[in-house]
Protein backbone atom coordinates (compact mmCIF):
# COMPACT_ATOMS: atom_id res chain seq x y z
CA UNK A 1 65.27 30.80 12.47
CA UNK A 2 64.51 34.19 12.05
CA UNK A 3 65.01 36.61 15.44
CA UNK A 4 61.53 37.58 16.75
CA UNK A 5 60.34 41.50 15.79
CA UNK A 6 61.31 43.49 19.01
CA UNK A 7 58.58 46.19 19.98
CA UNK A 8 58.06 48.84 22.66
CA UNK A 9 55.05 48.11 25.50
CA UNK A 10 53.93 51.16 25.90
CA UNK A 11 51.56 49.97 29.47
CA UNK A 12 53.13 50.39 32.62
CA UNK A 13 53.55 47.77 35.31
CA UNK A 14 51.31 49.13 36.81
CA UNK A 15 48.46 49.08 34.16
CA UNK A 16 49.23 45.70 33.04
CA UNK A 17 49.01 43.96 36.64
CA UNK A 18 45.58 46.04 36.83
CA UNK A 19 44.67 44.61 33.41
CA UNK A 20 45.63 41.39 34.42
CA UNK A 21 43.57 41.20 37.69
CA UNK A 22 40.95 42.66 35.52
CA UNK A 23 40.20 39.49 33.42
CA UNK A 24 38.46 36.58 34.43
CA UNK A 25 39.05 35.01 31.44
CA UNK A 26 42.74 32.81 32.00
CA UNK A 27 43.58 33.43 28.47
CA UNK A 28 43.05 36.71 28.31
CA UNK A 29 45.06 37.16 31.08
CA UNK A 30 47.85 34.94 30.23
CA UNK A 31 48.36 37.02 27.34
CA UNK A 32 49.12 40.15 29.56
CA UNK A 33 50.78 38.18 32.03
CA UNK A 34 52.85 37.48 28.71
CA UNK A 35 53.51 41.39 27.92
CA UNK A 36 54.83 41.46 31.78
CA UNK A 37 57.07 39.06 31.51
CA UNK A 38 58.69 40.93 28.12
CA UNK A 39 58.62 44.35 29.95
CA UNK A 40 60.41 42.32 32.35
CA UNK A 41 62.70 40.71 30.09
CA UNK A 42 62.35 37.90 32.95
CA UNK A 43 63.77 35.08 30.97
CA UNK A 44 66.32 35.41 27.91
CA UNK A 45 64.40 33.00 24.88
CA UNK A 46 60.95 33.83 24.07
CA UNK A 47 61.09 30.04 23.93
CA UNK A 48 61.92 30.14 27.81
CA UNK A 49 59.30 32.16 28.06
CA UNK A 50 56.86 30.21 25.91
CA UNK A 51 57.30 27.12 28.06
CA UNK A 52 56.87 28.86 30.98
CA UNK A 53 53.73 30.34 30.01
CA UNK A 54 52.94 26.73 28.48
CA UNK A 55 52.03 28.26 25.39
CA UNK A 56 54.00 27.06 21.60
CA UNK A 57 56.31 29.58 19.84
CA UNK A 58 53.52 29.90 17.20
CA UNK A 59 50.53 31.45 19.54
CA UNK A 60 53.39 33.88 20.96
CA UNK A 61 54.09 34.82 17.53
CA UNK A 62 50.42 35.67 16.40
CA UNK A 63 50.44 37.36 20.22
CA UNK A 64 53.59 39.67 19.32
CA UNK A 65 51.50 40.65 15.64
CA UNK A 66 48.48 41.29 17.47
CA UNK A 67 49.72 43.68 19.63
CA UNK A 68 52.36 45.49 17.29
CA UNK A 69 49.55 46.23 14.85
CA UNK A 70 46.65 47.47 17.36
CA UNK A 71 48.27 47.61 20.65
CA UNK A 72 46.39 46.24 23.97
CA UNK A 73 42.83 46.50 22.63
CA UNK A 74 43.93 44.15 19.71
CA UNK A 75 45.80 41.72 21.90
CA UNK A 76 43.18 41.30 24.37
CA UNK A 77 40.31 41.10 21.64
CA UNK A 78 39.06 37.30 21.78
CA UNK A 79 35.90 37.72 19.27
CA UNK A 80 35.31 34.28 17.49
CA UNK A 81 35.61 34.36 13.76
CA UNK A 82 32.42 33.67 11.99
CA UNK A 83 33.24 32.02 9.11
CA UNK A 84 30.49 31.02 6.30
CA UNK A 85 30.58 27.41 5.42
CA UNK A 86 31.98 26.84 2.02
CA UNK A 87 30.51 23.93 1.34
CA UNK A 88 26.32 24.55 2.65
CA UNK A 89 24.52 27.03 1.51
CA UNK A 90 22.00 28.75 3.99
CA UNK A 91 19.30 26.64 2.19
CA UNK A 92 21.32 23.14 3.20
CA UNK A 93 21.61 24.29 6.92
CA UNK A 94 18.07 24.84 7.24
CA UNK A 95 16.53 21.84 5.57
CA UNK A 96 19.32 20.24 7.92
CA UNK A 97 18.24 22.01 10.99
CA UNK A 98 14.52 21.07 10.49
CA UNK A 99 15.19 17.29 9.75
CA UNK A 100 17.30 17.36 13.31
CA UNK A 101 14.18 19.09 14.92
CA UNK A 102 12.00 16.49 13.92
CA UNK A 103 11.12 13.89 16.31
CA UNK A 104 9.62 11.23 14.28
CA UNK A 105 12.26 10.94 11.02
CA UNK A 106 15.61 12.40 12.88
CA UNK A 107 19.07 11.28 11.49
CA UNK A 108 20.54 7.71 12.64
CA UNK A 109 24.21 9.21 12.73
CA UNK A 110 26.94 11.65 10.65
CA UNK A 111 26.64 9.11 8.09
CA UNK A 112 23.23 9.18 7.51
CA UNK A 113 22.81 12.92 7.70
CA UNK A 114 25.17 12.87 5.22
CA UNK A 115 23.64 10.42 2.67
CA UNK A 116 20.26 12.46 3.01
CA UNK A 117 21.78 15.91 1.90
CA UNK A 118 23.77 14.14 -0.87
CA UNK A 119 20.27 12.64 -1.56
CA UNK A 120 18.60 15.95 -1.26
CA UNK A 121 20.97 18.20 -2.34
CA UNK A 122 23.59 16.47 -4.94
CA UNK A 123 26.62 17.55 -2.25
């Protein structure tokens, strides 16, 4: 296994425990409760440090990229992805949407929602 990238925090104790009071949000704050604990160098493994933190060796990984490539504001950025569905077109989700809306023909279930857009739709 490959030795984790090392990296220089550039936030002080000081503005990370402010940051860290700062958000609400436990993730968010996990992850600069993380950068503390590296600053610190309070356990030896990033494994250690992982359990710890109750977190897998994976999310710590995607943490450490985050932050190398846009620092803080990057690390602490939690927008959702919107990702397009690949397999419904914008036509699909509105026929869809206006079949669920309807009070007298609504779906049964999954499966019969979708039996009427392979119907409806050849999908």
């Amino acid at each position: 296994m490959a030795k984790p990238k090392e990296f220089l925090i550039t936030e002080s104790f000081e503005e990370l425990k402010k940051l860290r009071k700062q958000h609400k949000d436990l993730n968010l704050a996990k992850r600069v409760l993380w950068l503390i604990y590296l600053k610190e160098k309070k356990f030896k493994t990033r494994v250690e440090l992982c359990d710890y933190l109750d977190i897998v060796p994976k999310t710590e990984q995607r943490w450490s990229k985050r932050y190398r490539l846009g620092g803080i504001e990057e690390l602490l950025n939690d927008k959702s992805k919107v990702r397009k569905s690949k397999l419904f077109s914008p036509e699909v989700h509105k026929a869809l949407e206006d079949r669920l809306n309807l009070s007298e023909n609504g779906f049964l279930g999954y499966w019969d929602a979708q039996q009427w857009v392979n119907e409806n739709f050849d999908l």
